[in-house]
Protein backbone atom coordinates (compact mmCIF):
# COMPACT_ATOMS: atom_id res chain seq x y z
CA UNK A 1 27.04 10.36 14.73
CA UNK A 2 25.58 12.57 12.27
CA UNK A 3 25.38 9.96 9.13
CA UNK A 4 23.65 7.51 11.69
CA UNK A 5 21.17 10.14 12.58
CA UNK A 6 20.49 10.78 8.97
CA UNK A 7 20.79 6.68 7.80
CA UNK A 8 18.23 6.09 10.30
CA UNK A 9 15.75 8.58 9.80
CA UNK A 10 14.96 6.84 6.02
CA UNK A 11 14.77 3.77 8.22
CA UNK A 12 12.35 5.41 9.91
CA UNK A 13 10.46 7.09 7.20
CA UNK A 14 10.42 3.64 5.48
CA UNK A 15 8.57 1.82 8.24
CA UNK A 16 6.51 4.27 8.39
CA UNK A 17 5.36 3.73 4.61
CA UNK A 18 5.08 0.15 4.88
CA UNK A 19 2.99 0.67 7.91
CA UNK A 20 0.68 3.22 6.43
CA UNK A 21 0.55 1.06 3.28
CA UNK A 22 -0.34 -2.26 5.49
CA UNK A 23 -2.91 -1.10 8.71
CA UNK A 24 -4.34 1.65 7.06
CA UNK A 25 -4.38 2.34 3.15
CA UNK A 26 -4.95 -1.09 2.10
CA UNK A 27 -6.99 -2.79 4.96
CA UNK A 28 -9.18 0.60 4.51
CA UNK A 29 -9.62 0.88 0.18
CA UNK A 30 -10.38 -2.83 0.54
CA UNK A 31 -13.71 -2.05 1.70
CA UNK A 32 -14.37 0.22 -1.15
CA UNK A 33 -13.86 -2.96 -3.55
CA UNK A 34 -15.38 -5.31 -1.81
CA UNK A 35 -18.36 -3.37 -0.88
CA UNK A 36 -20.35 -5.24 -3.70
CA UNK A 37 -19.20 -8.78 -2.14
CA UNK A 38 -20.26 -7.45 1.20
CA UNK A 39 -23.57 -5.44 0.09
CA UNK A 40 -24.67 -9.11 -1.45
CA UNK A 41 -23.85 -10.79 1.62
CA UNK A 42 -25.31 -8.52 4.10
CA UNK A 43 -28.26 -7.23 1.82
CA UNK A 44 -27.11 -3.59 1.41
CA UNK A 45 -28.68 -0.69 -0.43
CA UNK A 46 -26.66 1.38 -2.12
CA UNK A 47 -26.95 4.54 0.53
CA UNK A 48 -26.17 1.92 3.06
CA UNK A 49 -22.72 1.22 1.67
CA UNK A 50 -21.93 4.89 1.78
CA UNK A 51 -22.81 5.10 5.04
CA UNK A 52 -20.15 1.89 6.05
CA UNK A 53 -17.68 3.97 3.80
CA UNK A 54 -18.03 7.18 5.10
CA UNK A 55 -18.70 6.22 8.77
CA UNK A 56 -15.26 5.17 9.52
CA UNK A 57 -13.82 8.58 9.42
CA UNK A 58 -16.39 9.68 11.97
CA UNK A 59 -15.09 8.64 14.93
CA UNK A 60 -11.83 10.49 13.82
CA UNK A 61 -13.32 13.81 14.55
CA UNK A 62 -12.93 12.81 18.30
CA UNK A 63 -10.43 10.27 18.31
CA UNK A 64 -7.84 12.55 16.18
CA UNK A 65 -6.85 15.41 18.82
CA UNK A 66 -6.81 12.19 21.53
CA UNK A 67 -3.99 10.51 19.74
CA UNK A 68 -2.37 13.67 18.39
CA UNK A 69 -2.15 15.19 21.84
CA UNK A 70 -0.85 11.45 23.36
CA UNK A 71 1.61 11.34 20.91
CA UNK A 72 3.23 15.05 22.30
CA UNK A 73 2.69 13.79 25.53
CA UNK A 74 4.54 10.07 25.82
CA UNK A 75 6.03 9.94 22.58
CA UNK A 76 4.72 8.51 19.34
CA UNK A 77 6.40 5.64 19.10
CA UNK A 78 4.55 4.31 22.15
CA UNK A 79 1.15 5.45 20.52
CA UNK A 80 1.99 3.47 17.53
CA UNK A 81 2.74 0.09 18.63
CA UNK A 82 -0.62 0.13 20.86
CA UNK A 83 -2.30 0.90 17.69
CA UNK A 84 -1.28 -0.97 15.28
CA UNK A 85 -1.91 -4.01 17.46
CA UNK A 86 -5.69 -2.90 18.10
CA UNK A 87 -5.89 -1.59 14.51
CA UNK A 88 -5.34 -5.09 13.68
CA UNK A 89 -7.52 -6.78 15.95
CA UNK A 90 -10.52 -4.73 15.13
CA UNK A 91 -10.01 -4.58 11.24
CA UNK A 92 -9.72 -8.86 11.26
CA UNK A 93 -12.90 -8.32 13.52
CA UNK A 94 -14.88 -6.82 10.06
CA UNK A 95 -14.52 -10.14 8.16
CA UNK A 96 -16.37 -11.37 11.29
CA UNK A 97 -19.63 -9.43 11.54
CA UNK A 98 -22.73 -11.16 10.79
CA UNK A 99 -24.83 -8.11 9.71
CA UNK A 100 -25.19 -4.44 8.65
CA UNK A 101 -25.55 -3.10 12.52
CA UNK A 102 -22.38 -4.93 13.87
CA UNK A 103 -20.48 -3.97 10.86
CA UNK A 104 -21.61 -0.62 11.38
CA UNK A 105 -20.06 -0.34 14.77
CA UNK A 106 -16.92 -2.56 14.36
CA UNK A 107 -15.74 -0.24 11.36
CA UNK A 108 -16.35 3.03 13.86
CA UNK A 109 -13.96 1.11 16.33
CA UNK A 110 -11.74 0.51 12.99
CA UNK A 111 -11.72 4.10 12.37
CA UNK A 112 -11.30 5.74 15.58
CA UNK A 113 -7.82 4.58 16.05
CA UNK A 114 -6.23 4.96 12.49
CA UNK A 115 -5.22 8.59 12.87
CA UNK A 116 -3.37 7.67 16.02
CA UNK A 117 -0.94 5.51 13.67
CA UNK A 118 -1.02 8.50 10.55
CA UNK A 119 -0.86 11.35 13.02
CA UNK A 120 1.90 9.90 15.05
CA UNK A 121 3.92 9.23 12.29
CA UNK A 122 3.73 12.84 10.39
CA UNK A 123 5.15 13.90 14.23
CA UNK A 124 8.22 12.04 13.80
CA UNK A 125 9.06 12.68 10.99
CA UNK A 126 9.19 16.52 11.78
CA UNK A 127 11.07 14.96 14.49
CA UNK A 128 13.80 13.59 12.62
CA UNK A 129 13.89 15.60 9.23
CA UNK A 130 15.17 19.09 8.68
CA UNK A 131 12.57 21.87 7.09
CA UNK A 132 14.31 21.71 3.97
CA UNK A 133 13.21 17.60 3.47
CA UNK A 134 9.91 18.43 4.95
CA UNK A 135 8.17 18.16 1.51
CA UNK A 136 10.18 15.07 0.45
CA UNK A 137 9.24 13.10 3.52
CA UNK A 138 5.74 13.71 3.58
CA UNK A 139 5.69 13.61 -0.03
CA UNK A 140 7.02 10.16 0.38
CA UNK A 141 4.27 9.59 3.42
CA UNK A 142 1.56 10.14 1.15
CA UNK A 143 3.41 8.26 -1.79
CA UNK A 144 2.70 5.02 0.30
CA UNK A 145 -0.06 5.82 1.48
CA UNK A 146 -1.46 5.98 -2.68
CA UNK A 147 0.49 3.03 -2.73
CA UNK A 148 -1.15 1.77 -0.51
CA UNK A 149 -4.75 2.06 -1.93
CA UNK A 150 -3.53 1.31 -5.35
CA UNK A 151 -2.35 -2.28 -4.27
CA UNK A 152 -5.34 -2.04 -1.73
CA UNK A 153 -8.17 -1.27 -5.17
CA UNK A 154 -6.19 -3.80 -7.68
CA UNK A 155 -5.59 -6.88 -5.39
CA UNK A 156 -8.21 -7.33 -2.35
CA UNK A 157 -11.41 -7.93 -4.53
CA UNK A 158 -10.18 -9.47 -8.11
CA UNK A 159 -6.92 -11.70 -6.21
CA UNK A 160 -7.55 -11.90 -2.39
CA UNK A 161 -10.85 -12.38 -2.35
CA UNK A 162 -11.27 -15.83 -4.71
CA UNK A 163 -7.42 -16.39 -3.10
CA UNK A 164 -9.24 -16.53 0.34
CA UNK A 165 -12.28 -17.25 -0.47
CA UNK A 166 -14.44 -14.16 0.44
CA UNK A 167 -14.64 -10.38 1.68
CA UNK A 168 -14.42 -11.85 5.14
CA UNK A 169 -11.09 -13.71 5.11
CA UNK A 170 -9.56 -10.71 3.22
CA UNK A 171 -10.52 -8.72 6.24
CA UNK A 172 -9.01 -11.11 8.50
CA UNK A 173 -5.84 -11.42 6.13
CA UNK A 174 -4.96 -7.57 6.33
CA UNK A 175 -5.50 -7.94 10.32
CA UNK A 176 -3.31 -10.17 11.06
CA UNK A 177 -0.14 -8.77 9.02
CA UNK A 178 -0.70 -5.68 10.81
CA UNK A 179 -0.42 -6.98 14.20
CA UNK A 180 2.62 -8.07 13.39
CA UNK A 181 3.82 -4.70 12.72
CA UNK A 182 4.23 -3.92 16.28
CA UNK A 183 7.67 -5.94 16.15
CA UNK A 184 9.57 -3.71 14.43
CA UNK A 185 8.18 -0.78 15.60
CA UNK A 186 9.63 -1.77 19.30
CA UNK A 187 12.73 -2.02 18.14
CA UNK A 188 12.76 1.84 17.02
CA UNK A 189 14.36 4.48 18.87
CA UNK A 190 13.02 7.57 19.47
CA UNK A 191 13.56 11.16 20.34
CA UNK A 192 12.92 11.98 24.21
CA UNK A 193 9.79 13.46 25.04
CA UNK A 194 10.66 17.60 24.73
CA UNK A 195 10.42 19.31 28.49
CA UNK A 196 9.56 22.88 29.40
CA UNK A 197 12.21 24.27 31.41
CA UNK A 198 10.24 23.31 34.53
CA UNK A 199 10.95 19.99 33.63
CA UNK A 200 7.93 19.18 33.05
CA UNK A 201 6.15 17.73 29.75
CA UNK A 202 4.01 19.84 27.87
CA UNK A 203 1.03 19.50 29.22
CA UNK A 204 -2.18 18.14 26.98
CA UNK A 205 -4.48 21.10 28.49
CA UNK A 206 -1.43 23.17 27.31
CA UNK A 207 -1.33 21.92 24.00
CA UNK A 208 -4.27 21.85 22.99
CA UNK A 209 -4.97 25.90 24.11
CA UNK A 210 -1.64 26.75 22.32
CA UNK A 211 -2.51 25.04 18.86
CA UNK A 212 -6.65 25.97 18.78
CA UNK A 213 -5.55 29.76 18.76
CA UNK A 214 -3.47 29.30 15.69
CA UNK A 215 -5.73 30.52 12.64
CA UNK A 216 -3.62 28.77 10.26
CA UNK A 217 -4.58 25.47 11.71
CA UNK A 218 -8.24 25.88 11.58
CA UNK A 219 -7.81 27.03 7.65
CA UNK A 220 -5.75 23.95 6.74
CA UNK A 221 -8.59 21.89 9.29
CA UNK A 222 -11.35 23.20 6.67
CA UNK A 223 -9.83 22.96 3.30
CA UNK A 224 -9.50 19.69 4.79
CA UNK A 225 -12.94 18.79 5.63
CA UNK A 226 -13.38 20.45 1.89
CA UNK A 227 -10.36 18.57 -0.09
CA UNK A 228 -10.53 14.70 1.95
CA UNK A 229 -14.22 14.50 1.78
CA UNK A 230 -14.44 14.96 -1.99
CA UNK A 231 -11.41 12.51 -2.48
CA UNK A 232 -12.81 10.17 -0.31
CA UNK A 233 -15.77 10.03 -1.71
CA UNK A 234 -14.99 9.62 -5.05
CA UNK A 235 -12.94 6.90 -4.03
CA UNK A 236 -15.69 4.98 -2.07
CA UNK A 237 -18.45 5.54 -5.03
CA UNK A 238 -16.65 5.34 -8.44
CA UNK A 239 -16.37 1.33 -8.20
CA UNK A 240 -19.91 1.23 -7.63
CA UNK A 241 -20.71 3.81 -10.15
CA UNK A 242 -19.32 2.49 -13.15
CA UNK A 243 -20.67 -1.03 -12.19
CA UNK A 244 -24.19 0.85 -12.55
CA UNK A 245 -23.63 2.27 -15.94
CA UNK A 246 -22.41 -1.53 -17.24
CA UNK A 247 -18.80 -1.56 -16.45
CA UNK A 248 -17.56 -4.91 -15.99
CA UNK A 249 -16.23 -5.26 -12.05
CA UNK A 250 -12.55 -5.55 -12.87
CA UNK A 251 -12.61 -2.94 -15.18
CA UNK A 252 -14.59 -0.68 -12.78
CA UNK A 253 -11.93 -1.64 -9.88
CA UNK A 254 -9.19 -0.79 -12.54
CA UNK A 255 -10.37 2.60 -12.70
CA UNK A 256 -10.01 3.21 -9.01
CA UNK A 257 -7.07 1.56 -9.76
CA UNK A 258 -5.88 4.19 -12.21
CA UNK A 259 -6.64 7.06 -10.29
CA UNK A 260 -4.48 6.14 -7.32
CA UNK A 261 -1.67 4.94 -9.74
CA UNK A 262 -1.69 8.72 -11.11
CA UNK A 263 -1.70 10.53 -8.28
CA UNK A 264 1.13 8.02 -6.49
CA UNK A 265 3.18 8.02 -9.67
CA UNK A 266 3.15 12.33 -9.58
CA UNK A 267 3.33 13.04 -5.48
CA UNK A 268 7.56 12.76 -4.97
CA UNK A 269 7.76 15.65 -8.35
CA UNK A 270 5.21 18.23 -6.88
CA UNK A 271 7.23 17.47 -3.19
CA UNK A 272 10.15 17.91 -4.81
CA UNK A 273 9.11 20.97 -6.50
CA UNK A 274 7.71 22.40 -3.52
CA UNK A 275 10.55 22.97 -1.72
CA UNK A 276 12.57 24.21 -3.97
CA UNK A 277 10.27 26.60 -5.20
CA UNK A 278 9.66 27.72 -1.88
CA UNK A 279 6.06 28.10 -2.28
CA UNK A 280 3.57 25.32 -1.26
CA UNK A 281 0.19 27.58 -1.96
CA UNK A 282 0.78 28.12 -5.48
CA UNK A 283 1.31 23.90 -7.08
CA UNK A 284 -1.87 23.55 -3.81
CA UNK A 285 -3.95 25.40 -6.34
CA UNK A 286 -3.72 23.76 -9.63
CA UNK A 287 -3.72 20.51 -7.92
CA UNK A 288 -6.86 21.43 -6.71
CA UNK A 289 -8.11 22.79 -9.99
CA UNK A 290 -7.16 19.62 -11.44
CA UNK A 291 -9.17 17.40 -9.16
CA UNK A 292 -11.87 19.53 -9.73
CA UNK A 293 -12.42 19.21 -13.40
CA UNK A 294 -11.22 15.58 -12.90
CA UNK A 295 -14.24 14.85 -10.53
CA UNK A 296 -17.11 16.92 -12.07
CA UNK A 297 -16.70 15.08 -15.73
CA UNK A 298 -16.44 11.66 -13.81
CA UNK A 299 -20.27 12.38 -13.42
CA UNK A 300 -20.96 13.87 -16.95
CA UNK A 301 -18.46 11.63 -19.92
CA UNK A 302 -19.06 8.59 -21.19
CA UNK A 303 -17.11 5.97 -22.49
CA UNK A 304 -13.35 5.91 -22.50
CA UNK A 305 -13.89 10.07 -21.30
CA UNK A 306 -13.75 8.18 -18.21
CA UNK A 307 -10.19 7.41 -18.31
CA UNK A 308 -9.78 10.74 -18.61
CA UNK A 309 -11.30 12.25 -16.10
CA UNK A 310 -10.17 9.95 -13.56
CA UNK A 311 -6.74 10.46 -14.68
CA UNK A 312 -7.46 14.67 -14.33
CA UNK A 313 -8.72 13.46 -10.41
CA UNK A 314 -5.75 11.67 -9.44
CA UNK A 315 -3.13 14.10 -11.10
CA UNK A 316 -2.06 15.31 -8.14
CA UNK A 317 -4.52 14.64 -5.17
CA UNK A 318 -2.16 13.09 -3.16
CA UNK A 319 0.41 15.81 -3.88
CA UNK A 320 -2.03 17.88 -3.00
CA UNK A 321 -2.88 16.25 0.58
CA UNK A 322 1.22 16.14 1.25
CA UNK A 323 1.90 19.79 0.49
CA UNK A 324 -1.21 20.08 2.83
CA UNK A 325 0.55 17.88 5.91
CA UNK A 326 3.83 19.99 5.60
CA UNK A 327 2.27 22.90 5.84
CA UNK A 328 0.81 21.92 9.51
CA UNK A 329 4.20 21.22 10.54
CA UNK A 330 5.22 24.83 8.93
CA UNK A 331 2.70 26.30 10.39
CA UNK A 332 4.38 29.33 13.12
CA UNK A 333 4.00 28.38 16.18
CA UNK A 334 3.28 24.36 15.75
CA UNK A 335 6.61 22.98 14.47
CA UNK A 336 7.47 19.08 15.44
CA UNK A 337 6.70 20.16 18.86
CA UNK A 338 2.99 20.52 18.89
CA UNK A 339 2.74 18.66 15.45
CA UNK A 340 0.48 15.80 16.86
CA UNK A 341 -2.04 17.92 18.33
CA UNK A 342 -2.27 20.41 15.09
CA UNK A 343 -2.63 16.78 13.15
CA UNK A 344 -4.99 16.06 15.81
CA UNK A 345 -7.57 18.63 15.41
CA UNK A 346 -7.00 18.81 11.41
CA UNK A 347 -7.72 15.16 10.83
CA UNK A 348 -10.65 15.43 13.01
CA UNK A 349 -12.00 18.26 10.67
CA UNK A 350 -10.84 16.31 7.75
CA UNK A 351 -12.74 13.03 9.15
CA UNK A 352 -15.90 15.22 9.79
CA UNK A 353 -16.09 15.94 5.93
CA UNK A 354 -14.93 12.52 5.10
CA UNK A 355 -17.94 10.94 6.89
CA UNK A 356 -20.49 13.40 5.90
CA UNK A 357 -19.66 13.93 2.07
CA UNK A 358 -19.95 10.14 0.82
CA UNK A 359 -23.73 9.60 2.64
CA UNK A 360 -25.06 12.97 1.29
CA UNK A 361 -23.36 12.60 -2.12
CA UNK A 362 -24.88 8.98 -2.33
CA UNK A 363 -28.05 9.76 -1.43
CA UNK A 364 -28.37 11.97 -4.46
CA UNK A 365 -27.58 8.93 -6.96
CA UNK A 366 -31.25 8.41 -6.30
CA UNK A 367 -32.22 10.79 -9.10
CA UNK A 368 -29.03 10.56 -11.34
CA UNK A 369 -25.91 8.84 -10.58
CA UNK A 370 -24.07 11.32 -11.72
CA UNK A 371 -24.91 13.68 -9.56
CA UNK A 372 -22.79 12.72 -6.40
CA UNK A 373 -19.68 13.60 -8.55
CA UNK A 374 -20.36 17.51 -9.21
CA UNK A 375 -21.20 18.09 -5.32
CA UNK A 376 -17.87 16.86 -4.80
CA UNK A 377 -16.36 18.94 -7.25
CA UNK A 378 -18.08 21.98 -5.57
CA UNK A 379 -16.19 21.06 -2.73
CA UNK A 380 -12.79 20.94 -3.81
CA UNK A 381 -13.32 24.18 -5.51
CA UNK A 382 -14.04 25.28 -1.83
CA UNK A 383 -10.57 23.78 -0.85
CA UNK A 384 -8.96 25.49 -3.55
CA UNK A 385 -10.43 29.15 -2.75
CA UNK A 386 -9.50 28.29 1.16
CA UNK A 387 -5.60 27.58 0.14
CA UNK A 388 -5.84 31.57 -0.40
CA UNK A 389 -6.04 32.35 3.14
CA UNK A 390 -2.96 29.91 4.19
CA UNK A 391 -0.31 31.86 5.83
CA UNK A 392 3.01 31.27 4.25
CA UNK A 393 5.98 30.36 7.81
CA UNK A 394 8.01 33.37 8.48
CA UNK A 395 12.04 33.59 8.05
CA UNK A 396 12.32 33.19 11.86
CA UNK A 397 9.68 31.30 14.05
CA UNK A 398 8.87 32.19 17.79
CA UNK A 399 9.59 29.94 20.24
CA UNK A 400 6.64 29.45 22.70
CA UNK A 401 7.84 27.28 25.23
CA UNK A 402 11.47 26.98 26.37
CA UNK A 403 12.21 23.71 25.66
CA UNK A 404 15.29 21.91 26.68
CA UNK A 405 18.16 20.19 24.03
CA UNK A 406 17.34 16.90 22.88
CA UNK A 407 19.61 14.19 21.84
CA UNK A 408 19.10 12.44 18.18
């Protein structure tokens, strides 16, 4: 019974990857790429495509604790398979828009429900995995999802695209293979909902009160807001950036390319390390210091200093962002219990930043288009001197509600 449990719980962890890598990392770098396709098409300006970019991570500020907090409540597995049907559905819907306002508000619909897919599945895996694999699994989590946005950056603009013959039917492409994710997932089995000892399930009210007086969870929510809107930023403008300063568009899509190739290639190692050093806080800052340098020469080298600096950026940002996730589930007093609404109100932090940092970084290319690059450097240096005030878990965690045994 025992080797089943464990057998299964890669099974698990796999779909999760390929389902991260499908309905949200690719479907979602895709519209970095193609953003000069789809700025031609649609007549764009250049702060207009950071607004599509950043915008759909808005509605994740709301949406977030809402599918965190459903996920404790009926179980994620039934939070998934909605989602990845209406992820799919609404992200085909992009390649249908037939200007900047609808796009506008079809990739706010886009975004408001991928968090309910990523959230749900960080919750089972500290469902299923033991704290000591805690740092594996997610490191593997956010393995696919740089996967994910390498395949995502390399394929959907230089292959899909003439393939499929435009932005829009690459749009529509990615939609309808994620739909069809919501096949296996049905077939899953899951973990009963956990009870108090009334018998009751936790309530949402309950939840949510519990995790918002946890300081830890507001501290990881900003050096989120700090660390994903300077990644995601970077991600969204470099293609366009190097295109500016005469890079051909392959070669400029290579770059993005590179930097999520680096950072998947390094995330399993610093996991890895992690838990057997014991000590996420310490690899959390030199990743961060790394991605800081990284980003602030991306704005200031020329030339093949580029490589470079991209390579310094995507070192270990997505090692980074996984040391980041287990922490939330380490966090005393959260655990895989209230995991989906501490995700919850962290990713809606960490989509704040992500939709405000890309418009106000853009809007600065106006005057030098290198600019954008060292404001988002100042904020991962902000990221880096939050990891300071993370509280490391304690030997022995409290128990907050009396929950009753649960079978595997």
């Amino acid at each position: 019974m025992e080797e089943q449990k464990n057998n299964y719980k890669w099974y698990l962890l796999g779909l999760i990857l390929i389902t991260n890598i499908i309905v949200i990392a690719m479907p979602s770098m895709a519209m970095s790429v193609l953003s000069n396709e789809v700025s031609h098409d649609l007549n764009l300006s250049v702060v207009q495509v950071g607004i599509v970019w950043g915008i759909g991570s808005l509605p994740a500020v709301f949406s977030s604790l809402m599918g965190g907090t459903l996920g404790d409540k009926i179980g994620p597995k039934k939070v998934i398979i909605f989602s990845v049907i209406l992820i799919g559905l609404l992200g085909a819907a992009r390649g249908l828009v037939p200007n900047y306002g609808w796009l506008l508000v079809i990739v706010v619909l886009f975004g408001a429900f991928l968090p309910f897919v990523f959230i749900n599945g960080i919750k089972i895996i500290g469902q299923w995995f033991p704290d000591s694999q805690l740092g594996v699994a997610n490191g593997f989590i956010t393995m696919g999802m740089a996967l994910g946005f390498f395949l995502g950056s390399i394929i959907s603009a230089s292959v899909l695209s003439p393939w499929l013959n435009g932005w829009r039917n690459v749009f529509i492409f990615y939609g309808v293979i994620s739909v069809f994710l919501c096949v296996p997932w049905f077939f899953t089995r899951s973990i009963p909902i956990q009870k108090s000892a009334s018998g009751h399930s936790v309530s949402i009210k309950n939840s949510v009160g519990h995790v918002i007086r946890l300081k830890n969870v507001w501290v990881i929510g900003m050096i989120m807001f700090c660390m994903s809107g300077a990644i995601q930023s970077v991600m969204g403008y470099l293609p366009l950036y190097l295109r500016d300063i005469g890079w051909q568009g392959f070669k400029a899509d290579g770059a993005l390319s590179a930097l999520n190739l680096v950072s998947m290639a390094f995330v399993l190692p610093m996991a890895l390390w992690s838990d057997r050093l014991g000590s996420r806080k310490k690899i959390m800052v030199v990743g961060a210091i790394m991605a800081i340098i990284g980003i602030g020469l991306l704005g200031i080298v020329k030339g093949n200093w580029i490589w470079a600096a991209v390579v310094l950026a995507g070192f270990m940002r997505d090692g980074f962002m996984a040391l980041l996730l287990t922490s939330v589930i380490e966090t005393d007093g959260v655990g895989h219990v209230y995991a989906g609404t501490a995700m919850g109100i962290i990713n809606g932090i960490g989509g704040l930043g992500m939709t405000l940092e890309p418009a106000i970084g853009n809007s600065l290319a106006v005057n030098w288009a290198g600019a954008p690059f060292l404001l988002w450097a100042a904020s991962a240096l902000i990221a880096m001197l939050l990891v300071y005030f993370l509280k490391a878990k304690r030997k022995t965690d409290i128990d907050y509600i009396e929950m009753e045994n649960v079978a595997a």
